[in-house]
C-alpha atoms as a PDB file:
ATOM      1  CA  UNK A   1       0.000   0.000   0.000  1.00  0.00           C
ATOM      2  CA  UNK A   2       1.271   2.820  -1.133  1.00  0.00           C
ATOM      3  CA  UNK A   3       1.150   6.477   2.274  1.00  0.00           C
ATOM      4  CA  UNK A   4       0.915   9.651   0.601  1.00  0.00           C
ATOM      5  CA  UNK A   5       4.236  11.491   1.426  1.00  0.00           C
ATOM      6  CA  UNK A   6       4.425  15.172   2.541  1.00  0.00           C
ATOM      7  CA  UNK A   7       5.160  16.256  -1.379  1.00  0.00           C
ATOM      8  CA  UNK A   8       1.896  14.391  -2.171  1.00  0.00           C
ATOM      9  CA  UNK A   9      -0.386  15.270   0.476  1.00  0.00           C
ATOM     10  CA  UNK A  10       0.508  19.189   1.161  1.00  0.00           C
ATOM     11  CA  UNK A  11      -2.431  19.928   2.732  1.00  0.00           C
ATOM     12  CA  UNK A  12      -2.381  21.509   6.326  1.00  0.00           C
ATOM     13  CA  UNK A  13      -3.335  19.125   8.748  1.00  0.00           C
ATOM     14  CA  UNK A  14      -5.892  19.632  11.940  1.00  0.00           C
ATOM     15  CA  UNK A  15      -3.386  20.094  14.904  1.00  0.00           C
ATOM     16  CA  UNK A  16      -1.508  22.480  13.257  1.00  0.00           C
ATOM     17  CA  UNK A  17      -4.224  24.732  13.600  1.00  0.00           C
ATOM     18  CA  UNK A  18      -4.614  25.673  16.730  1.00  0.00           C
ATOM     19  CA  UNK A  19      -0.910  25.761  17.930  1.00  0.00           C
ATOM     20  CA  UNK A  20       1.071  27.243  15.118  1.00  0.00           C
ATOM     21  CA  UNK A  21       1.549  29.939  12.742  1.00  0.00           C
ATOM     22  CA  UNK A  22      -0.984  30.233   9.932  1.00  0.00           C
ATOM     23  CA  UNK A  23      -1.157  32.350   6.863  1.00  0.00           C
ATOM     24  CA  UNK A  24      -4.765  33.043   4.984  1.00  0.00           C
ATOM     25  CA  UNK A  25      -4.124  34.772   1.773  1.00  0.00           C
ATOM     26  CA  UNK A  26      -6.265  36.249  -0.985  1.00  0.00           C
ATOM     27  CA  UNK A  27      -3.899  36.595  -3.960  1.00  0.00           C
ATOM     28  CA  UNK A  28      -4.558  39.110  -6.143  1.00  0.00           C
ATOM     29  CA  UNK A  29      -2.580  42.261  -7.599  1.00  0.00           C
ATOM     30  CA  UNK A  30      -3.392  43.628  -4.274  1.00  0.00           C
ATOM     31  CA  UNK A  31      -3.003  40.482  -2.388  1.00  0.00           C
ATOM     32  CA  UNK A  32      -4.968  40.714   1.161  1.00  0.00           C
ATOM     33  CA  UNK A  33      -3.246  38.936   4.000  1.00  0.00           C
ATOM     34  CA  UNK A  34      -3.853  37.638   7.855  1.00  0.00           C
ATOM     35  CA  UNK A  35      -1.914  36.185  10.061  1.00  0.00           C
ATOM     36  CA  UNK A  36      -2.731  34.618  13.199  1.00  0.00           C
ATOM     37  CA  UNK A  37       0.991  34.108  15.476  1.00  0.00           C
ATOM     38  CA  UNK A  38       1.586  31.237  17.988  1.00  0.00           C
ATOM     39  CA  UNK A  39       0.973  33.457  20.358  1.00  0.00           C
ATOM     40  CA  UNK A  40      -2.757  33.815  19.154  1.00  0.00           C
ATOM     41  CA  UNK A  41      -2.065  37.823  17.632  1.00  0.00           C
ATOM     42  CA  UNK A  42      -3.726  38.158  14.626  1.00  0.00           C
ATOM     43  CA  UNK A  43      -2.467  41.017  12.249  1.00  0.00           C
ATOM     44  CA  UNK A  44      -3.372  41.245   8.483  1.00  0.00           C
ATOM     45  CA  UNK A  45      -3.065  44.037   6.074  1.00  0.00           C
ATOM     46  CA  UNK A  46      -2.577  44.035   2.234  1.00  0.00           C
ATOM     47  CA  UNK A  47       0.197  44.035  -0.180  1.00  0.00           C
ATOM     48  CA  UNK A  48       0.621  45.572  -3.302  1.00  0.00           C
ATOM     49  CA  UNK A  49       1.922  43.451  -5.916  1.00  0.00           C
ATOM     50  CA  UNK A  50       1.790  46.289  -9.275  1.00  0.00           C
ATOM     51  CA  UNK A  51       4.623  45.748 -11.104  1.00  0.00           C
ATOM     52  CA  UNK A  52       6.236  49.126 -11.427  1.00  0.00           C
ATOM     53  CA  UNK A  53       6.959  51.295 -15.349  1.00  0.00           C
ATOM     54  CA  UNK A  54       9.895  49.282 -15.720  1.00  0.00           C
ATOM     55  CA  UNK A  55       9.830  46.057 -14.306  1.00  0.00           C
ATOM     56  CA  UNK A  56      10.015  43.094 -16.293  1.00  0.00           C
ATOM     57  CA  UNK A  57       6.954  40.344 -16.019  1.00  0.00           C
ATOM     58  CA  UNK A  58       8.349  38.046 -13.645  1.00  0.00           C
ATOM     59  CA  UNK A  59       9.256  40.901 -10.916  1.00  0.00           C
ATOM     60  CA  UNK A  60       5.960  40.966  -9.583  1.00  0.00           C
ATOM     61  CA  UNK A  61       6.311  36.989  -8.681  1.00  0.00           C
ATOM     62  CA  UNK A  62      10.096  37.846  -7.221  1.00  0.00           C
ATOM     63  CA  UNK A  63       8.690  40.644  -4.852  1.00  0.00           C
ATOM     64  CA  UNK A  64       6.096  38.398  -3.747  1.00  0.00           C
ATOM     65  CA  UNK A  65       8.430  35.005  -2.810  1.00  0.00           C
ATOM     66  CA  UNK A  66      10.791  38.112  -1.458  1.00  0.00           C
ATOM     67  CA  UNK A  67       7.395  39.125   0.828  1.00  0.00           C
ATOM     68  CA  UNK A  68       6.465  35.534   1.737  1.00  0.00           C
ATOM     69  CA  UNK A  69      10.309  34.854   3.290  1.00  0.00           C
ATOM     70  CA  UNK A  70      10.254  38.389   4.796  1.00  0.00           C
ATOM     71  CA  UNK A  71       6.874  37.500   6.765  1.00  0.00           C
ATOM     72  CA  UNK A  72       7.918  34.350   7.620  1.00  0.00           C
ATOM     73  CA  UNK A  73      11.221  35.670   9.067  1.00  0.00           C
ATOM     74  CA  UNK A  74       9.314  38.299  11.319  1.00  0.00           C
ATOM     75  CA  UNK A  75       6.312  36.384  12.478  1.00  0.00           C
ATOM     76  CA  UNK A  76       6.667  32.885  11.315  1.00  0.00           C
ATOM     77  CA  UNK A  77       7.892  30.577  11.142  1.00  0.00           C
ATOM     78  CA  UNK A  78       4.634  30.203   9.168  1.00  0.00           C
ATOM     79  CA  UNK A  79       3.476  26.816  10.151  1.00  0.00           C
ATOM     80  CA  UNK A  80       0.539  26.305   7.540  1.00  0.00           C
ATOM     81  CA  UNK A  81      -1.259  28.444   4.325  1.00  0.00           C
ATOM     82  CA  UNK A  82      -4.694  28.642   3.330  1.00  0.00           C
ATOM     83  CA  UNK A  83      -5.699  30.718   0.588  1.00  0.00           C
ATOM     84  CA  UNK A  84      -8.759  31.573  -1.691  1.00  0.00           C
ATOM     85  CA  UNK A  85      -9.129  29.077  -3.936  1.00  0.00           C
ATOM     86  CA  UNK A  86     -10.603  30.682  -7.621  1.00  0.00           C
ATOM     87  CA  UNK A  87     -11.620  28.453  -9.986  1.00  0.00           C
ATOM     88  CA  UNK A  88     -13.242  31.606 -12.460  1.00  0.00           C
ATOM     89  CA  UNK A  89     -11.816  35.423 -13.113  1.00  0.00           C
ATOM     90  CA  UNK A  90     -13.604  37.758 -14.765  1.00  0.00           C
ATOM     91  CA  UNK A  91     -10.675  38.561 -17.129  1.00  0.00           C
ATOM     92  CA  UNK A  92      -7.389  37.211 -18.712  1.00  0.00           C
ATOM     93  CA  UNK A  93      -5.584  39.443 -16.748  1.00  0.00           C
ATOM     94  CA  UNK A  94      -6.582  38.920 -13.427  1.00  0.00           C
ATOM     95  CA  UNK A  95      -6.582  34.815 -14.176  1.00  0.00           C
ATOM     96  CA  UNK A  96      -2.909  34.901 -15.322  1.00  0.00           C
ATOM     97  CA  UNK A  97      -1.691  37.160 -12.001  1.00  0.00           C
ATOM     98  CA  UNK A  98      -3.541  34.881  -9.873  1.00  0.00           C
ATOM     99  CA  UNK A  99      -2.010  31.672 -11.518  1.00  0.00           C
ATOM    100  CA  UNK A 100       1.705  33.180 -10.750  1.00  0.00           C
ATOM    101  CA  UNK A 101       1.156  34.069  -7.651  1.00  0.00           C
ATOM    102  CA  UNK A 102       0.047  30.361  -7.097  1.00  0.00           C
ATOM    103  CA  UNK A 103       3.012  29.270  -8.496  1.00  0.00           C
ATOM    104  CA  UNK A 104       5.098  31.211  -6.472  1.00  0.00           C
ATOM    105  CA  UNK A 105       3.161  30.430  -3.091  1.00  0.00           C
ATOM    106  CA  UNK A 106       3.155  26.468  -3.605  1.00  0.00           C
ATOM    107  CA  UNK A 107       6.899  26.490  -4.839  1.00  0.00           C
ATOM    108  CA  UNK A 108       7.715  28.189  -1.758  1.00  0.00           C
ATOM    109  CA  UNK A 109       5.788  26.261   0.853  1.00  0.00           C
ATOM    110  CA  UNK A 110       7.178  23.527  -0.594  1.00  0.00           C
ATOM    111  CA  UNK A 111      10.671  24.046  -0.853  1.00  0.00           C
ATOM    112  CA  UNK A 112      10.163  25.191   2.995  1.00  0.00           C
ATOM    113  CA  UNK A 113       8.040  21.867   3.497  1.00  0.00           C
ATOM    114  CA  UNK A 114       4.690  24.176   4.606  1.00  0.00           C
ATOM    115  CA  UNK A 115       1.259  22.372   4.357  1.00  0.00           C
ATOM    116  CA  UNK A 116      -0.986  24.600   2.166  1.00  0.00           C
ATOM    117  CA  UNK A 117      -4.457  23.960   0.722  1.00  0.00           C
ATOM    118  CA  UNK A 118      -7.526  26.231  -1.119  1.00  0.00           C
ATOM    119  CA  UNK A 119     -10.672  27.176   0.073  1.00  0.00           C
ATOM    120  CA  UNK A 120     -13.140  27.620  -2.164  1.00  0.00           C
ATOM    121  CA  UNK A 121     -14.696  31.339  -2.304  1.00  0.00           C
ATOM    122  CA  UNK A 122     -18.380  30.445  -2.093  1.00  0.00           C
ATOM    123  CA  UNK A 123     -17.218  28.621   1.688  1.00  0.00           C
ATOM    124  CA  UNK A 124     -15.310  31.202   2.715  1.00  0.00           C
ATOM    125  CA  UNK A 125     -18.282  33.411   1.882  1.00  0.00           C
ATOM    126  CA  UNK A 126     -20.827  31.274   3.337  1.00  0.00           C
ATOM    127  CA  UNK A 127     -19.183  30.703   6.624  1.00  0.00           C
ATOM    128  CA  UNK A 128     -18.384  34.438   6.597  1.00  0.00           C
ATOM    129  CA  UNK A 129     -21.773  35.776   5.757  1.00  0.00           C
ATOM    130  CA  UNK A 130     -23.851  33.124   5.526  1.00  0.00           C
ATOM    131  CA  UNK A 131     -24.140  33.168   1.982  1.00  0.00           C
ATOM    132  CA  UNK A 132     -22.011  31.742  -0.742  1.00  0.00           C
ATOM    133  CA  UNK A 133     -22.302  34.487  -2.689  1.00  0.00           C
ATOM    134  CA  UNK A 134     -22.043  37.421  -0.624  1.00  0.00           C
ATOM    135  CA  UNK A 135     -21.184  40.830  -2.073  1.00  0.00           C
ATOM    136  CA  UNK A 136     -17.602  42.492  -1.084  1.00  0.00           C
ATOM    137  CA  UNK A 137     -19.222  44.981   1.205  1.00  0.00           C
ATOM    138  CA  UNK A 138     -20.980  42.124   3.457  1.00  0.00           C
ATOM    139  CA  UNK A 139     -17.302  40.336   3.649  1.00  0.00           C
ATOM    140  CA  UNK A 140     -16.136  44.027   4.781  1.00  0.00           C
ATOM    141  CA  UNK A 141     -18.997  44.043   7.085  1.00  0.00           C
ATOM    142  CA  UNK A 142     -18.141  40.755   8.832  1.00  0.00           C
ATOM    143  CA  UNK A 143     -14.918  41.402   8.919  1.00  0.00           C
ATOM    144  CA  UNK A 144     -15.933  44.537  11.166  1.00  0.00           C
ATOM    145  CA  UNK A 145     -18.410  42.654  12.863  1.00  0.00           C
ATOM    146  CA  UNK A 146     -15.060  40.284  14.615  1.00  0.00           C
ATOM    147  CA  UNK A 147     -13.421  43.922  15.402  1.00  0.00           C
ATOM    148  CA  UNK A 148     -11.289  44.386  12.605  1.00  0.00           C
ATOM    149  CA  UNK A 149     -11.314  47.728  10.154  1.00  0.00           C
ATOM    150  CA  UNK A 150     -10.031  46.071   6.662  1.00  0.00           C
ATOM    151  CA  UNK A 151      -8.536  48.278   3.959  1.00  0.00           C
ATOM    152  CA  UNK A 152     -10.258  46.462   1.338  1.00  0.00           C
ATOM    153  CA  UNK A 153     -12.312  43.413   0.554  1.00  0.00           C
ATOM    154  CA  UNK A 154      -8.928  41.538  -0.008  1.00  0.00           C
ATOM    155  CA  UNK A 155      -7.895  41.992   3.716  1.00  0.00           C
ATOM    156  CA  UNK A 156     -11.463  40.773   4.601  1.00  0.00           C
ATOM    157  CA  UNK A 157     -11.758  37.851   2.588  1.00  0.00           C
ATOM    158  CA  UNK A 158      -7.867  37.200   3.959  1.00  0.00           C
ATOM    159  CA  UNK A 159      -9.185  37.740   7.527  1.00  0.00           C
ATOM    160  CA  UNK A 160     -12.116  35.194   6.637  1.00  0.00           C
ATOM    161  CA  UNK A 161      -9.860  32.388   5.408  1.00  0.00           C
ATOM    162  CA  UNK A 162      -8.029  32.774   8.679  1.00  0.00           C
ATOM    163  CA  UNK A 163     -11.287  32.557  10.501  1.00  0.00           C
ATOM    164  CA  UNK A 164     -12.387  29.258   8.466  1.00  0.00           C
ATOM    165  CA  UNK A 165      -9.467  27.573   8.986  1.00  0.00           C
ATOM    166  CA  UNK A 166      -9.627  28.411  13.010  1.00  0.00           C
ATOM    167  CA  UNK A 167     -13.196  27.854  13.706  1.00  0.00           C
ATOM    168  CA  UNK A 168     -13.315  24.483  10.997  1.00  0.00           C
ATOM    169  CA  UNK A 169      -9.779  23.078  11.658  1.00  0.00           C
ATOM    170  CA  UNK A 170      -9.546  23.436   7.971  1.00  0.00           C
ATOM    171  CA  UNK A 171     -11.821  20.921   7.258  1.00  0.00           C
ATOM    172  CA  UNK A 172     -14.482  21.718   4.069  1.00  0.00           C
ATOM    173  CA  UNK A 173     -17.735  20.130   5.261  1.00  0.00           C
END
């Protein structure tokens, strides 16, 4: 019988939860992050990913990997990742961005041997708002309603991953 090994099965597992250092991310352009540290602090923010007038294409992947070992440095060491897990963009654009930022994330966590998984947007929504499909200024709103003041719907859906994977265990019902 063959065990999946930690390259095969990368997903965070329960435990590590509640006693480590998780990262929620929704990657984007503007890529909205939370953090919750051993220590139970939760911070989150957002982080512009633009690539600047004369930046080649793959800078704005460098300056993210570059942000992802900086964050891990001050507040990790980041234990697990969960992120937003889109599965249809609007646009070309957007699609492409997110698909080298995901790139760039998994490569990481794995070199660094981090347990990472998706989360669908329609249950981070849900257990957010109670509805799959809620609008950006109802994520905003619950985000509010657990005492936080996010900049943008990226930091709230980023602060509602982090909540999923606390209050679930990361576990999609």
């Amino acid at each position: 019988m063959n065990t999946p090994t930690p390259a095969q099965d990368n997903r965070p597992k329960r435990g590590v939860v509640q006693a480590s250092c998780i990262l929620a991310l929704d990657l984007g352009t503007t890529t909205g992050w939370a953090l919750r540290s051993r220590d139970g602090l939760i911070t989150s923010g957002t982080a512009s990913f633009r690539p600047g007038r004369y930046d080649g294409g793959g800078m704005r992947y460098l300056r993210f990997g570059n942000w992802l070992a900086e964050l891990d440095r001050l507040s990790g060491p980041v234990a697990a990742i969960w992120f937003e897990e889109v599965r249809r963009h609007l646009g070309t654009d957007a699609a492409h961005v997110y698909g080298g930022l995901l790139a760039t994330l998994t490569a990481w966590a794995e070199l660094r041997g981090i347990p990472y998984s998706g989360v669908p947007v329609g249950t981070i929504k849900k257990h957010a708002t109670g509805k799959g499909n809620a609008p950006k200024g109802a994520m905003i709103a619950a985000a509010q309603a657990r005492g936080f003041n996010p900049a943008d719907d990226n930091e709230a859906d980023a602060i509602a991953i982090l909540f999923w994977a606390l209050e679930t265990q990361g576990s999609v019902a």
